[in-house]
C-alpha atoms as a PDB file:
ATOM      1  CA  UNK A   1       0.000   0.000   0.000  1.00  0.00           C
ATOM      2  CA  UNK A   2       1.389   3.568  -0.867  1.00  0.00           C
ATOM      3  CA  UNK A   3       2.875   5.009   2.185  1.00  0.00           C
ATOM      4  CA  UNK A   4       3.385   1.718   4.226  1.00  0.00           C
ATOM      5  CA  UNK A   5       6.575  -0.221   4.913  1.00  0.00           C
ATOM      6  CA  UNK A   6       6.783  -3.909   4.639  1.00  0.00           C
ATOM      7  CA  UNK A   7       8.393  -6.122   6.224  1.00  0.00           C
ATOM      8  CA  UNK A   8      10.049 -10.033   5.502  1.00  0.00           C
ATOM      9  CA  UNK A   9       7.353 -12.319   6.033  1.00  0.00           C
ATOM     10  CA  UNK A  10       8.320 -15.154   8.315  1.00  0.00           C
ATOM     11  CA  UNK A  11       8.053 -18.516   6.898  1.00  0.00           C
ATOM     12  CA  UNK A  12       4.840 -20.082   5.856  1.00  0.00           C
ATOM     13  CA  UNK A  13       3.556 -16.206   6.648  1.00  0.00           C
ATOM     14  CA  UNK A  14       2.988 -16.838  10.364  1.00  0.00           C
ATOM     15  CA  UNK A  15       2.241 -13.047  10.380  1.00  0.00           C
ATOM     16  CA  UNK A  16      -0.526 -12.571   8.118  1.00  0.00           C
ATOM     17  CA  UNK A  17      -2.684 -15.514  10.426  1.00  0.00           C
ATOM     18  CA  UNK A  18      -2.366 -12.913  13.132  1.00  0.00           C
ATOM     19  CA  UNK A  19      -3.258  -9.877  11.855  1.00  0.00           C
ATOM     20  CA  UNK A  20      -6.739  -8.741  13.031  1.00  0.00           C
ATOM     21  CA  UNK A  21      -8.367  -7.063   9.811  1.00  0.00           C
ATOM     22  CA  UNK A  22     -11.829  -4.643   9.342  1.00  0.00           C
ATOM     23  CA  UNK A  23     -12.486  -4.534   5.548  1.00  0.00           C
ATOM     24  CA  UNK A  24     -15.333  -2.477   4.049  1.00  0.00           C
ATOM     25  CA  UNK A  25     -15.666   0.027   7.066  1.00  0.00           C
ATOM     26  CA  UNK A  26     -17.926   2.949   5.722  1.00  0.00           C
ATOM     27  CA  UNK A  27     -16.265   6.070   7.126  1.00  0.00           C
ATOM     28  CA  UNK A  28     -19.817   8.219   7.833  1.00  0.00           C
ATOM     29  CA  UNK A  29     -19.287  10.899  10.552  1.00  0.00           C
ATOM     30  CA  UNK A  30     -17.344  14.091  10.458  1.00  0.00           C
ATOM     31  CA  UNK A  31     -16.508  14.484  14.389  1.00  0.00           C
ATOM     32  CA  UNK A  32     -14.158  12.960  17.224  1.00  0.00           C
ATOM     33  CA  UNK A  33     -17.777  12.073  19.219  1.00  0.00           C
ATOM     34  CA  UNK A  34     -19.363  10.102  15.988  1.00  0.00           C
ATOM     35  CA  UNK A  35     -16.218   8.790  13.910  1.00  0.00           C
ATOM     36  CA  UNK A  36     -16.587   5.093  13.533  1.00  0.00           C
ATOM     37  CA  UNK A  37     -14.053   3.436  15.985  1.00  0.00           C
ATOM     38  CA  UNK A  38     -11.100   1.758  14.608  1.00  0.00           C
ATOM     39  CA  UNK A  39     -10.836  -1.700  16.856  1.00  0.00           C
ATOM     40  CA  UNK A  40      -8.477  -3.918  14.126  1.00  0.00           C
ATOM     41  CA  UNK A  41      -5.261  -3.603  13.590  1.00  0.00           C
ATOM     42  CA  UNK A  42      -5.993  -2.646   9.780  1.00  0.00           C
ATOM     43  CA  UNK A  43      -8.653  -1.016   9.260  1.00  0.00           C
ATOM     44  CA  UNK A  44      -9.734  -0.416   5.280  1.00  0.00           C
ATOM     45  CA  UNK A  45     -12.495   1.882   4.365  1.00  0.00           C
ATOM     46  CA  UNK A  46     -13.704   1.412   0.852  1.00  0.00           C
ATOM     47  CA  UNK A  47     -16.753   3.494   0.789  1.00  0.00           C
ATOM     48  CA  UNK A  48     -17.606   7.066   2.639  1.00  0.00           C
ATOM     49  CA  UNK A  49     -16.058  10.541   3.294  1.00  0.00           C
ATOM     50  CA  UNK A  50     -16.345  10.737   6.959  1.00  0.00           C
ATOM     51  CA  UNK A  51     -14.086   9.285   9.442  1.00  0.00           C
ATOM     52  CA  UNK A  52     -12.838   6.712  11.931  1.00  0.00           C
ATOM     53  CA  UNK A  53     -11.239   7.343  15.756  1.00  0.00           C
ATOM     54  CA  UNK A  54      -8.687   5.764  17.552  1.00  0.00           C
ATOM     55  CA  UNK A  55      -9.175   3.882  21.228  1.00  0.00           C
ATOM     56  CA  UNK A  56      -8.808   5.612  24.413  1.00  0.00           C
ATOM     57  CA  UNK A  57      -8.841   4.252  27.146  1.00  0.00           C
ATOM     58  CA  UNK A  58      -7.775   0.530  27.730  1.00  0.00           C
ATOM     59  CA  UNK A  59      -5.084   0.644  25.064  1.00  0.00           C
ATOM     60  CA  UNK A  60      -1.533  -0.485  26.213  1.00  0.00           C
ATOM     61  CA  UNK A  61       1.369   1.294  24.187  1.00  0.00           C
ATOM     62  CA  UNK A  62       2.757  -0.136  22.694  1.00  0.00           C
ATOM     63  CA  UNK A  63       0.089  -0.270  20.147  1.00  0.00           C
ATOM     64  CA  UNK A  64      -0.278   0.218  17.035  1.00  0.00           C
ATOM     65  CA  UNK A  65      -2.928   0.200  14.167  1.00  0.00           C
ATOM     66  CA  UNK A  66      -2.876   1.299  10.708  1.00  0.00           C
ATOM     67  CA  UNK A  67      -5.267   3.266   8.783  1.00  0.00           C
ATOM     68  CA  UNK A  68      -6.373   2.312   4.783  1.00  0.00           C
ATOM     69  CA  UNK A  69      -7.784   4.517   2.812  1.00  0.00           C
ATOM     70  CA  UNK A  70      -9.437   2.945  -0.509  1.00  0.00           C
ATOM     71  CA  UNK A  71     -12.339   5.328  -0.953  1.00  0.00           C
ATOM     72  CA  UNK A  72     -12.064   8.207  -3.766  1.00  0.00           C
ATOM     73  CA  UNK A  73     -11.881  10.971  -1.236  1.00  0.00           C
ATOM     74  CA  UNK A  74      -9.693  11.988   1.874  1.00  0.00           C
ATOM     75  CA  UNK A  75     -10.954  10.836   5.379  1.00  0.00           C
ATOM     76  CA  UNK A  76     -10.255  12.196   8.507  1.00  0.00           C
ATOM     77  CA  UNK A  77      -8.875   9.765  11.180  1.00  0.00           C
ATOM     78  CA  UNK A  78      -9.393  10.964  15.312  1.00  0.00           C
ATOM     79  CA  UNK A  79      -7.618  11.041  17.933  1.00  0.00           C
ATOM     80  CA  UNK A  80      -9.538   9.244  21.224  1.00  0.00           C
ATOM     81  CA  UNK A  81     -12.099  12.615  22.607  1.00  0.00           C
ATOM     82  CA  UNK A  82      -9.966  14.744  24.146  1.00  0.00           C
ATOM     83  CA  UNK A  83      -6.409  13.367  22.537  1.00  0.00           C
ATOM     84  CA  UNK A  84      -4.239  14.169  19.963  1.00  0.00           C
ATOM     85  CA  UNK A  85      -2.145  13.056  16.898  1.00  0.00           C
ATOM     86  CA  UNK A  86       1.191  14.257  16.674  1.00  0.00           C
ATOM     87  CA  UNK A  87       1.101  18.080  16.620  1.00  0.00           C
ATOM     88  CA  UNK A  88      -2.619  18.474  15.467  1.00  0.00           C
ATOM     89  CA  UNK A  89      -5.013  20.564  18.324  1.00  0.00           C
ATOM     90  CA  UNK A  90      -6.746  18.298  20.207  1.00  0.00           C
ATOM     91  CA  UNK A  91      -9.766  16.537  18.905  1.00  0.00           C
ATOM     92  CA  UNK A  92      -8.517  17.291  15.408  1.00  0.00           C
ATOM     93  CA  UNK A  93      -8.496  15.038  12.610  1.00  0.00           C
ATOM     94  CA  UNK A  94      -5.399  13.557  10.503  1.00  0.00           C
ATOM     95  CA  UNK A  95      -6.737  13.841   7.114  1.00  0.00           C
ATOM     96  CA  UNK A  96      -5.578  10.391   5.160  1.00  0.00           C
ATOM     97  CA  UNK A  97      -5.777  11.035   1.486  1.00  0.00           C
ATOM     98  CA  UNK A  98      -7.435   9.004  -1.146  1.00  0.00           C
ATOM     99  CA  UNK A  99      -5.454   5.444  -1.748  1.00  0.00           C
ATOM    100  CA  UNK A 100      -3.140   5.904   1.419  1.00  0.00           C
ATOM    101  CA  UNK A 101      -2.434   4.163   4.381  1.00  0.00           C
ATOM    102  CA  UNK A 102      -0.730   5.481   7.306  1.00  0.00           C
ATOM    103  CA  UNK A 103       0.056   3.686  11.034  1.00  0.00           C
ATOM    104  CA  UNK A 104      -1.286   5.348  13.838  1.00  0.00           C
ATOM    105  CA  UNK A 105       1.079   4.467  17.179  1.00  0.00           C
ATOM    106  CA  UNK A 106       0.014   4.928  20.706  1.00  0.00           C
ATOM    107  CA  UNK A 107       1.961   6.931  23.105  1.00  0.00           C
ATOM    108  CA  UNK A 108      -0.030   6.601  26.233  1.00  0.00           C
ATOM    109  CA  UNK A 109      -2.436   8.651  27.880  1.00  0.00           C
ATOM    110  CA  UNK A 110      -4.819  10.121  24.845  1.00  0.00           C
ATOM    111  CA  UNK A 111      -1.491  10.974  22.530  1.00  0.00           C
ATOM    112  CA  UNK A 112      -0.889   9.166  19.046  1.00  0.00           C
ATOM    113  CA  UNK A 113       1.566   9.556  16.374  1.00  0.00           C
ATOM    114  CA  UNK A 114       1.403   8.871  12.571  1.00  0.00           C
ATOM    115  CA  UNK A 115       4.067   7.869  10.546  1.00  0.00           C
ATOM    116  CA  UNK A 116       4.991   5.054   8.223  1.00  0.00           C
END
């Protein structure tokens, strides 16, 4: 995917059987309160021009989850209510254009970073 970085694959792909994948999420919602929570570690939206948020609370860094964008527009991905990505205000979006992906790490407390 443009903007990711792979990795070997073990043999056999031991990997891939452990990956926890959400296909066809339908970004809807324009806001931090009413994104649609991202709760795989890959998310991919293929339809919609709204929006997905990142976990709160409960989340152990470190963890990471990464962010597909297949749709024909840009989505906005949210930090938990209240957080942050990298150096975006608070409750702001990370807009992920159109055919990207992006991972989203946790840093603890209601802070994330992008990259990679």
């Amino acid at each position: 995917m443009k903007g990711m970085t792979t990795q070997a694959a073990p043999k056999g792909g031991e990997w891939l059987a452990t990956l926890k994948t959400n296909l066809g999420v339908a970004g809807a919602q324009q806001t931090t309160a009413t994104a649609i929570p991202v709760g795989q570690d890959l998310s991919i939206f293929t339809t919609g021009t709204g929006g997905c948020i990142l976990p709160g609370l409960g989340v152990t860094p470190p963890e990471e989850y990464i962010v597909a964008n297949h749709t024909s527009s840009a989505i906005n991905v949210y930090p938990p209510v209240g957080g942050t990505i990298g150096t975006l205000a608070q409750n702001t979006g990370y807009s992920l254009a159109a055919g990207s992906a992006l991972r989203f790490l946790y840093l603890g407390g209601l802070a994330w970073t992008q990259g990679g």
